[in-house]
C-alpha atoms as a PDB file:
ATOM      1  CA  UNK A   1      12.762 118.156  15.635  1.00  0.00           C
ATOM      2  CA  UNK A   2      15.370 120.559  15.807  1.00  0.00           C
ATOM      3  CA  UNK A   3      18.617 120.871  17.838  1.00  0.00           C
ATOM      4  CA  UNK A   4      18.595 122.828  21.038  1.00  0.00           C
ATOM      5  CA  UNK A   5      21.443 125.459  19.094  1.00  0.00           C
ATOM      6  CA  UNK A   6      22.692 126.545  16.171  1.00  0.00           C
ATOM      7  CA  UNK A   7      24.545 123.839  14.061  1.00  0.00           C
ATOM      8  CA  UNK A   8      26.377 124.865  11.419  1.00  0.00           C
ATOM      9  CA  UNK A   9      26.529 122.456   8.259  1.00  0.00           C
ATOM     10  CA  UNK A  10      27.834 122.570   5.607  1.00  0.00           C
ATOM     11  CA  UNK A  11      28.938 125.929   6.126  1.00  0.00           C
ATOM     12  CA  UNK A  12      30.610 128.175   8.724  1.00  0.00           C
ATOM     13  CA  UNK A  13      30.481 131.845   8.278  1.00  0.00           C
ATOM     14  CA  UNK A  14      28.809 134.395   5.389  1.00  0.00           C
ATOM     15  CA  UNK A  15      29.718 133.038   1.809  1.00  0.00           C
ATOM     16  CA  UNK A  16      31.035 136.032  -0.238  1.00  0.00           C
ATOM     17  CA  UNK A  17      27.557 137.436  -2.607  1.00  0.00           C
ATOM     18  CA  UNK A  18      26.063 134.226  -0.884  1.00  0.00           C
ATOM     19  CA  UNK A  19      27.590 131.682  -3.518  1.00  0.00           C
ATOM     20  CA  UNK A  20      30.492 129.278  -3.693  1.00  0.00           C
ATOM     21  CA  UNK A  21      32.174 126.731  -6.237  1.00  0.00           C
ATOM     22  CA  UNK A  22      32.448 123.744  -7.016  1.00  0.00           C
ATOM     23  CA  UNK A  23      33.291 122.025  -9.841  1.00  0.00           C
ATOM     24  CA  UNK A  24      33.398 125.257 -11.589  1.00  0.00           C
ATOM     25  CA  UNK A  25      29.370 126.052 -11.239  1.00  0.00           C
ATOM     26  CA  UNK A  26      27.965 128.373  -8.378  1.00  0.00           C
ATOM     27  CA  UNK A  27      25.589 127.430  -5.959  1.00  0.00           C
ATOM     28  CA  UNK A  28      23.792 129.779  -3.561  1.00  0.00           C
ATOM     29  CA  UNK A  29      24.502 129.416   0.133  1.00  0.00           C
ATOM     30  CA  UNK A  30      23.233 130.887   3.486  1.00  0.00           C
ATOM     31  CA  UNK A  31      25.339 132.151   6.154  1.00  0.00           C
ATOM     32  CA  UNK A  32      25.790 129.157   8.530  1.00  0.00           C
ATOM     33  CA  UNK A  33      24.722 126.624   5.587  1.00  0.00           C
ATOM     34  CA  UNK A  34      21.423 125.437   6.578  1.00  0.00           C
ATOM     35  CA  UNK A  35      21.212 122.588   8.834  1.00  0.00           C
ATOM     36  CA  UNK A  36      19.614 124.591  11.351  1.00  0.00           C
ATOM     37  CA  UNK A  37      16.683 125.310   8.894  1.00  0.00           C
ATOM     38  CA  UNK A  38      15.789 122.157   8.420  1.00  0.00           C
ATOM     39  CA  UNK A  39      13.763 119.224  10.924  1.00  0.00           C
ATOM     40  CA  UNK A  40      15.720 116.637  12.142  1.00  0.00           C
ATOM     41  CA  UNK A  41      13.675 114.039  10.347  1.00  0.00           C
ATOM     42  CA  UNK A  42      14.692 110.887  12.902  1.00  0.00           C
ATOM     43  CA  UNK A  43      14.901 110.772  16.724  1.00  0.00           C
ATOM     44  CA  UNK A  44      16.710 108.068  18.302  1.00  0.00           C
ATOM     45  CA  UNK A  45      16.209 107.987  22.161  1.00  0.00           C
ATOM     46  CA  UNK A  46      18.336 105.159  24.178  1.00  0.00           C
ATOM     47  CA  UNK A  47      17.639 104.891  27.861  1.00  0.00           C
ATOM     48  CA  UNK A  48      17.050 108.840  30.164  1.00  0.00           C
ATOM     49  CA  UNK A  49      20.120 110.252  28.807  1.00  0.00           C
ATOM     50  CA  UNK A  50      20.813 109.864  25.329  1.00  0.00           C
ATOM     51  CA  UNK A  51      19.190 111.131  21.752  1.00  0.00           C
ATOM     52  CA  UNK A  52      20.321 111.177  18.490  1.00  0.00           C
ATOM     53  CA  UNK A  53      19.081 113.642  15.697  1.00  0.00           C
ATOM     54  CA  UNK A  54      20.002 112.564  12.067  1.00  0.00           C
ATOM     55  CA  UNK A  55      18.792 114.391   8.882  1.00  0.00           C
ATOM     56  CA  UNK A  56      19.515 113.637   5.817  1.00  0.00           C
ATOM     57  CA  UNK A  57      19.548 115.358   2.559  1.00  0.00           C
ATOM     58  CA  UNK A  58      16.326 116.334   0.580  1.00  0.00           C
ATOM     59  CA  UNK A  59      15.416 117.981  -2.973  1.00  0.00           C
ATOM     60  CA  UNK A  60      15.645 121.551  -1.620  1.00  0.00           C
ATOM     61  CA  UNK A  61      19.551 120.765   0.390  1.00  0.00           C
ATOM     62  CA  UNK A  62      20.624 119.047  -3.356  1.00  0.00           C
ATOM     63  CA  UNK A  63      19.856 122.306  -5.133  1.00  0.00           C
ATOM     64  CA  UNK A  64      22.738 124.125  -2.784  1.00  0.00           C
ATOM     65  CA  UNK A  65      24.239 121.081  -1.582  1.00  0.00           C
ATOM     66  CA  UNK A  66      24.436 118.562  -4.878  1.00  0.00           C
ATOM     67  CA  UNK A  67      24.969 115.509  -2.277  1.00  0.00           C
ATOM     68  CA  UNK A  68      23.414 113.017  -0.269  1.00  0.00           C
ATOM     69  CA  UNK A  69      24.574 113.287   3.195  1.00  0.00           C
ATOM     70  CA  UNK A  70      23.764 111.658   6.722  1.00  0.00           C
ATOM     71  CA  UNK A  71      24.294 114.320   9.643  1.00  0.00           C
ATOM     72  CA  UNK A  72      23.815 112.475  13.249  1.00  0.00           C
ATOM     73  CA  UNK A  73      24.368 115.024  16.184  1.00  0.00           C
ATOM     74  CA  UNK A  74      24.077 112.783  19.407  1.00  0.00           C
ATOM     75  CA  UNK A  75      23.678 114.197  22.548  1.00  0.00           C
ATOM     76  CA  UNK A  76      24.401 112.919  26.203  1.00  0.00           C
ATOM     77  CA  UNK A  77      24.182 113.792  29.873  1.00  0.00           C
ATOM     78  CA  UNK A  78      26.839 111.931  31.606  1.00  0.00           C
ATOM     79  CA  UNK A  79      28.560 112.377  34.943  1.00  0.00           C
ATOM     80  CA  UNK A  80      30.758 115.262  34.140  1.00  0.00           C
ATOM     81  CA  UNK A  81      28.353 117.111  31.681  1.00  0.00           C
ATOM     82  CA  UNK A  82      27.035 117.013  28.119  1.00  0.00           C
ATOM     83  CA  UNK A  83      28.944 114.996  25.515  1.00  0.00           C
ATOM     84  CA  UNK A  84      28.035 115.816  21.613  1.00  0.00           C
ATOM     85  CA  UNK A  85      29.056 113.411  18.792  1.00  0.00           C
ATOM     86  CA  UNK A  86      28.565 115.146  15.479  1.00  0.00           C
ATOM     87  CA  UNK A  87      29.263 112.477  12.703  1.00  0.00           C
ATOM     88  CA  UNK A  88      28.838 113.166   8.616  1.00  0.00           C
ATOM     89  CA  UNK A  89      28.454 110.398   6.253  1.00  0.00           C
ATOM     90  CA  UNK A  90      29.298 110.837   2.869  1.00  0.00           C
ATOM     91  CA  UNK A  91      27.231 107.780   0.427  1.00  0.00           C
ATOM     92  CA  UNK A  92      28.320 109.834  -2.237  1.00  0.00           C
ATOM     93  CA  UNK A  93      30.809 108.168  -5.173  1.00  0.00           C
ATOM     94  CA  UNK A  94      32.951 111.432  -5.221  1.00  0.00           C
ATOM     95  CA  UNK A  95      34.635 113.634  -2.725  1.00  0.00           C
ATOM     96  CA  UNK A  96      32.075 116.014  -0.493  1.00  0.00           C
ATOM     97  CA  UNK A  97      33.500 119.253   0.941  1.00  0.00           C
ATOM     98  CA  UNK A  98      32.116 120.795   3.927  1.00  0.00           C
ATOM     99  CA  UNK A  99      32.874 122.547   7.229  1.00  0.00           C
ATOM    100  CA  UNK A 100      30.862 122.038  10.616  1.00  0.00           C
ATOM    101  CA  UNK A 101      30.735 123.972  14.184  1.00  0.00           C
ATOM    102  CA  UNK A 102      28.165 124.945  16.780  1.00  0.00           C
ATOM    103  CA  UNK A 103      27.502 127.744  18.370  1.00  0.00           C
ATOM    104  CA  UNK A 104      26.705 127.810  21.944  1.00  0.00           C
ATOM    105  CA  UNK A 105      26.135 130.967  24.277  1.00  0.00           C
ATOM    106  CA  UNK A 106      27.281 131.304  27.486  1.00  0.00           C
ATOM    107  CA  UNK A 107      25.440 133.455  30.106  1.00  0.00           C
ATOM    108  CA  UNK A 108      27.556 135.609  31.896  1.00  0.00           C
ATOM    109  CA  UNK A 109      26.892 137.803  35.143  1.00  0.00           C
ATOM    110  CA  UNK A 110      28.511 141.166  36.073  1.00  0.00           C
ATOM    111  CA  UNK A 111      30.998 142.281  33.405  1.00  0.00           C
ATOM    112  CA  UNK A 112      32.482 140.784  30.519  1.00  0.00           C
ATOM    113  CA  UNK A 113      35.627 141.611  31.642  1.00  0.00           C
ATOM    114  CA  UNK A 114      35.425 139.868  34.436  1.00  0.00           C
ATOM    115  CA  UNK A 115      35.826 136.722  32.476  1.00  0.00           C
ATOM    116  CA  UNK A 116      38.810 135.069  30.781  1.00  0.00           C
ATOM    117  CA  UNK A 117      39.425 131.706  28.840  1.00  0.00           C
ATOM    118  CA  UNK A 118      42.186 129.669  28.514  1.00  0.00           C
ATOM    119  CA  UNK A 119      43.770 127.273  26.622  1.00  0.00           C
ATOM    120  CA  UNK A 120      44.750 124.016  28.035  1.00  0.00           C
ATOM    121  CA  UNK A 121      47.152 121.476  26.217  1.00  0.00           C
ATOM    122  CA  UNK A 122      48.556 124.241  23.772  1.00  0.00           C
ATOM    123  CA  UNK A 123      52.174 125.010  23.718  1.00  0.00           C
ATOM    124  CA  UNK A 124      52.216 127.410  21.314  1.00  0.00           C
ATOM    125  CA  UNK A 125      51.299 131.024  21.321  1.00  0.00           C
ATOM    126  CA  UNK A 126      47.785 132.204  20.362  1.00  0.00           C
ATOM    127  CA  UNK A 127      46.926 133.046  17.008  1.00  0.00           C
ATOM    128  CA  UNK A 128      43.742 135.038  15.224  1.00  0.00           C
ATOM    129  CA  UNK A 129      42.796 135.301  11.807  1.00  0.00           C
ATOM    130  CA  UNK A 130      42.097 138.387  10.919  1.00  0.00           C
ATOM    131  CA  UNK A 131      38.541 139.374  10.098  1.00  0.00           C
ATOM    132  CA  UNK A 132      37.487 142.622   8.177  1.00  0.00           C
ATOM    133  CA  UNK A 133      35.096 143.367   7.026  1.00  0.00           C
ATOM    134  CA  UNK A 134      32.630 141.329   9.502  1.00  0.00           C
ATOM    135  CA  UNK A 135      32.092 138.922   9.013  1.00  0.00           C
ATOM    136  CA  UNK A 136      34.990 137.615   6.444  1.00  0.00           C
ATOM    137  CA  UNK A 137      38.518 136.538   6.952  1.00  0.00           C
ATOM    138  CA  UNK A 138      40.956 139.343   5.560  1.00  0.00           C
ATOM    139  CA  UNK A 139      43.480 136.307   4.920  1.00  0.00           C
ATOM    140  CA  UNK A 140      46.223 137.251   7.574  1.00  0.00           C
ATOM    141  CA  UNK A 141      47.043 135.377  10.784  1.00  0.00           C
ATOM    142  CA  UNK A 142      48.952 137.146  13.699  1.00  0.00           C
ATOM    143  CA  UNK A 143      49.781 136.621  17.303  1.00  0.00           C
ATOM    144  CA  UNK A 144      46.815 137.766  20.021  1.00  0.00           C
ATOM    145  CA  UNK A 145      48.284 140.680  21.630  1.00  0.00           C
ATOM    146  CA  UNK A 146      45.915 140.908  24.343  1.00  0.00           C
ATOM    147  CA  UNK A 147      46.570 137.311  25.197  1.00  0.00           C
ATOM    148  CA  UNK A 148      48.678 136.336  28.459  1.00  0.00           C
ATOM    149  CA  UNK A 149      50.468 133.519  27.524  1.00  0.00           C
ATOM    150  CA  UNK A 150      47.645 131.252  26.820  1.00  0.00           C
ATOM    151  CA  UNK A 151      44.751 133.395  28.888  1.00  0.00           C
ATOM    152  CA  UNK A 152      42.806 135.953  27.027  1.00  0.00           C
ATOM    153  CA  UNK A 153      40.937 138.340  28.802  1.00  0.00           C
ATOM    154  CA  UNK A 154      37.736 139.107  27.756  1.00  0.00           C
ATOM    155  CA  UNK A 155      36.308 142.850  27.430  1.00  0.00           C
ATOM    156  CA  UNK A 156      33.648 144.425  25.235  1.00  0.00           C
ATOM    157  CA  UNK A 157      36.495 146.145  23.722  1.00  0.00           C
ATOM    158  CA  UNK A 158      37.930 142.920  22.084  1.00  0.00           C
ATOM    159  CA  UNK A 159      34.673 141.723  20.943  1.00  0.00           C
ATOM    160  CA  UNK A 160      32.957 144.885  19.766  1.00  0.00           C
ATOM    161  CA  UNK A 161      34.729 145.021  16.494  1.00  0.00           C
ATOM    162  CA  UNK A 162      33.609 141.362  15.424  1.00  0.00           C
ATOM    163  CA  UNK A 163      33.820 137.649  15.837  1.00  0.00           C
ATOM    164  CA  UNK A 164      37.218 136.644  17.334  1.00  0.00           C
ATOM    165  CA  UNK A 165      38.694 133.724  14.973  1.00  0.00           C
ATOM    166  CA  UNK A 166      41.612 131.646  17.302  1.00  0.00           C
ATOM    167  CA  UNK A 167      43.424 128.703  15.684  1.00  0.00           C
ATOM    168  CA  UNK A 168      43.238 126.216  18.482  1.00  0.00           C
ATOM    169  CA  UNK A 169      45.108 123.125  16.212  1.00  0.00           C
ATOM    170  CA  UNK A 170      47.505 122.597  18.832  1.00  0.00           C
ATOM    171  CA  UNK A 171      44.845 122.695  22.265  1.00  0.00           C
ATOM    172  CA  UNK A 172      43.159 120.077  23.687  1.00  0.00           C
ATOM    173  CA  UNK A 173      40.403 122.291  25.601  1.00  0.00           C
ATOM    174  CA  UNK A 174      39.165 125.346  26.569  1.00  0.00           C
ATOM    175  CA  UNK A 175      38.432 127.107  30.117  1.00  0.00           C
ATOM    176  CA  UNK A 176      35.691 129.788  30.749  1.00  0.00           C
ATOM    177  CA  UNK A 177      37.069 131.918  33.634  1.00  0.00           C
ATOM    178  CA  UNK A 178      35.927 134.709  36.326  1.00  0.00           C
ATOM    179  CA  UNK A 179      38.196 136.173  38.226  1.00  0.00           C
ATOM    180  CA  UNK A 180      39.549 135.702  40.450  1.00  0.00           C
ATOM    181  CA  UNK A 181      40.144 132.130  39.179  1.00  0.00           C
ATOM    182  CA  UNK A 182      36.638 130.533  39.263  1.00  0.00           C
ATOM    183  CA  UNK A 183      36.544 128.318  36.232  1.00  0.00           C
ATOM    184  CA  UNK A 184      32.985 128.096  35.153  1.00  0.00           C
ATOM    185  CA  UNK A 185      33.085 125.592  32.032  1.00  0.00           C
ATOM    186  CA  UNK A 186      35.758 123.917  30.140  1.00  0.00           C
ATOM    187  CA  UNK A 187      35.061 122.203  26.385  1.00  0.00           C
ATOM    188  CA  UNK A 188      36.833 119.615  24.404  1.00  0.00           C
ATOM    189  CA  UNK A 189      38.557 120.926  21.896  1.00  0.00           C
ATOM    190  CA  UNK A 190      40.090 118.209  20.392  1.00  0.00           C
ATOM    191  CA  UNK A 191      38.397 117.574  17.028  1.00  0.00           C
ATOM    192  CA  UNK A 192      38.163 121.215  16.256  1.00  0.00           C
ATOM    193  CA  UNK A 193      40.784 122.957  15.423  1.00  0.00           C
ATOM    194  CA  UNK A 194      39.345 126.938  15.163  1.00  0.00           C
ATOM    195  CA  UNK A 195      37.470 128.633  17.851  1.00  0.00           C
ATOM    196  CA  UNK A 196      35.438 131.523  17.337  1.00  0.00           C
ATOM    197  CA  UNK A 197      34.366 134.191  20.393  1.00  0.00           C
ATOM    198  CA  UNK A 198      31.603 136.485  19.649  1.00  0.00           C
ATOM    199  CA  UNK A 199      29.203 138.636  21.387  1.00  0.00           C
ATOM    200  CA  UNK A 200      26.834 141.184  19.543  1.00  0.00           C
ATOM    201  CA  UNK A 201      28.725 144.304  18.605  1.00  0.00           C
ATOM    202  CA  UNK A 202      27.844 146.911  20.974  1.00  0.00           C
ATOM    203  CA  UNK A 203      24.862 145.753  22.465  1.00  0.00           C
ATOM    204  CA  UNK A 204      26.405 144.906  25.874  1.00  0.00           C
ATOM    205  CA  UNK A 205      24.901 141.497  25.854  1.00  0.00           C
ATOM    206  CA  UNK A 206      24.546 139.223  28.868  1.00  0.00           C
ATOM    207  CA  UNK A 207      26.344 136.157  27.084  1.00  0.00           C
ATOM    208  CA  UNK A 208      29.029 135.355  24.912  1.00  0.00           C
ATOM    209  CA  UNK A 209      29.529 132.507  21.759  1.00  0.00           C
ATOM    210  CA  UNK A 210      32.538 130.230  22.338  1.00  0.00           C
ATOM    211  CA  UNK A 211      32.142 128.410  19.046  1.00  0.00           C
ATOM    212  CA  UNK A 212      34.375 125.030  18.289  1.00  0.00           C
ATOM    213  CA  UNK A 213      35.098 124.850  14.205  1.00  0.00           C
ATOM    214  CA  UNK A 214      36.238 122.627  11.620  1.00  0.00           C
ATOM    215  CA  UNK A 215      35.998 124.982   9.059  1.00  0.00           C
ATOM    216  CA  UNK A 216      36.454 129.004   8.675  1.00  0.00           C
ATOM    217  CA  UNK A 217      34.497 131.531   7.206  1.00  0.00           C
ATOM    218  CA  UNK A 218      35.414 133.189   3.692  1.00  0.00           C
ATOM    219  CA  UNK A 219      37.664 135.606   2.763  1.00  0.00           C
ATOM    220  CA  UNK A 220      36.448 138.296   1.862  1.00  0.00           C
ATOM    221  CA  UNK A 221      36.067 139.172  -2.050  1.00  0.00           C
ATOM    222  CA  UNK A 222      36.649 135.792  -2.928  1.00  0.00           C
ATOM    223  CA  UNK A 223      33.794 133.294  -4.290  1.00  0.00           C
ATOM    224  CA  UNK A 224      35.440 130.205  -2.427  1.00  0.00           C
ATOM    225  CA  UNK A 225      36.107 126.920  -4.162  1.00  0.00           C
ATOM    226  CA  UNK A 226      34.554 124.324  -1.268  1.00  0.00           C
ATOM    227  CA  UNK A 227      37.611 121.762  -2.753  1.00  0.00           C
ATOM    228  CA  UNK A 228      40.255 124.101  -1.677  1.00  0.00           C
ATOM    229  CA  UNK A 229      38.483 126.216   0.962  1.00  0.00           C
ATOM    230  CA  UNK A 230      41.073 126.816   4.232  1.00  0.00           C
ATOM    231  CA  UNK A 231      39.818 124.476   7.029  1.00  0.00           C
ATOM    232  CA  UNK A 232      37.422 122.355   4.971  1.00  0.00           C
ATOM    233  CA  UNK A 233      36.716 119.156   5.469  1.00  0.00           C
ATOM    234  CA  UNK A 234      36.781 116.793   2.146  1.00  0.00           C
ATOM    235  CA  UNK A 235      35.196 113.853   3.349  1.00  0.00           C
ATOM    236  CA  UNK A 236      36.052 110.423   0.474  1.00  0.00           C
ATOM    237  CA  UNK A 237      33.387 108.241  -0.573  1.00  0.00           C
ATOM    238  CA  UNK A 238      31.547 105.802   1.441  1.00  0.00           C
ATOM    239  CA  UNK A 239      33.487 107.445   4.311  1.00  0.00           C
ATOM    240  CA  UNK A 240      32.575 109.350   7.710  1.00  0.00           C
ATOM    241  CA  UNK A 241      34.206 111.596  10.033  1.00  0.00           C
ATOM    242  CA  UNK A 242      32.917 112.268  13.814  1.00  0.00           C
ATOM    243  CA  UNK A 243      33.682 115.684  15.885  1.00  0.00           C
ATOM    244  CA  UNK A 244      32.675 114.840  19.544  1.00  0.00           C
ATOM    245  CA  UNK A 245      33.223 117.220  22.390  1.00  0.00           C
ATOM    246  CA  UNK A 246      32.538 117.159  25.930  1.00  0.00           C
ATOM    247  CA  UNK A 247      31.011 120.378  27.928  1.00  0.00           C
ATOM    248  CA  UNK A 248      31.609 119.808  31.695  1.00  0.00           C
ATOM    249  CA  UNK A 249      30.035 122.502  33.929  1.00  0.00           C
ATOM    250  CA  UNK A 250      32.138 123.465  37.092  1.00  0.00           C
ATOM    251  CA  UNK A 251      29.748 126.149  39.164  1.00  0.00           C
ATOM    252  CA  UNK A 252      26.240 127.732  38.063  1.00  0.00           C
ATOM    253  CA  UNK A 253      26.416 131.175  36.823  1.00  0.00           C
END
């Protein structure tokens, strides 16, 4: 089976000449890793409202991916939404790098900028990474300009140059807006500390990503080493880490 969207494991973004490094020998890598390309090879179901996906690795993952790995992605309806638990297991006797987000699309009605999203819980300004070329980091970071306080307005204009990279460490969720001040969805931001916001470039497209990170694409021009990759995860033996998030729903677009 595979998972209603995109998951991205055990890599976020385009790896520069599709390779990285570790322990000082390349290994090829798709944009997004490839979790996504592969089945879901067990399907837990527990009562109406809850299913969990695991896969685990295989010969073809070890050849880009030399570990064993558990990924579980549960999913579950519950009164105020959807709730997702990703969780990564690491059986592995040395230290496993990776980074892991989703990307969900949000259909939108009228015009992008009639839309906004906000940060809740954040008391610090809002910050991008800069990207450049699409769709790599350019390794700066610099206050949003076109943010109010912690509101950004959306517009084809902001988005039509590339993926939108906001360092969310310091919020706790996220609001999807129309104005005048409808809010139309708000997700848990809690375990992931990047956000991305993308819509394809110039196509005027009736939806837009809001993607929740742990992890960050590469810079660009630089083969990454996965052990000391910005925003990677490095997950110790025997060990796992979980990234849940809830999605509540407030009106139907």
């Amino acid at each position: 089976m595979e998972a209603p969207s995109p998951i991205l494991f055990p890599a976020i973004g385009r790896s520069n000449n599709g390779k990285y490094i570790l322990n000082n020998k390349y290994y090829n890598m798709k944009q997004h890793g490839f979790a996504r390309d592969y089945q879901f090879d067990e399907i837990k179901k527990y009562g109406n409202n809850k299913v969990e996906l695991v896969q685990h690795a295989t010969s073809a993952t070890m050849k880009v991916f030399p570990f064993n790995y558990e990924l579980h992605v549960m999913y579950e309806l519950v009164n105020q939404g959807l709730k997702i638990n990703f969780t990564v297991e690491n059986p592995n006797q040395t230290i496993m790098p990776f980074a892991l987000g989703f990307h969900p699309g949000w259909n939108i009605r009228g015009f992008l900028e009639e839309y906004s999203i906000e940060l809740k819980g954040s008391d610090t300004p809002i910050s991008v990474y800069g990207v450049g070329p699409v769709p790599f980091r350019n390794g700066t970071v610099f206050p949003l300009v076109k943010a109010n306080f912690f509101e950004i307005p959306l517009s084809r204009s902001l988005l039509d140059h590339g993926l939108v990279i906001l360092d969310v460490h310091n919020a706790n969720s996220i609001l999807l807006k129309r104005k005048p001040d409808t809010k139309i969805l708000k997700i848990n931001l809690k375990d992931f500390p990047y956000l991305t916001l993308w819509s394809p470039e110039g196509k005027n497209a009736p939806f837009v990503c809001i993607e929740p990170f742990a992890g960050l694409p590469d810079e660009a021009g630089k083969t990454s080493n996965w052990y000391q990759k910005l925003g990677n995860i490095l997950l110790n033996p025997g060990e796992s880490k979980c990234f849940a998030t809830l999605i509540e729903p407030f009106k139907i677009m």
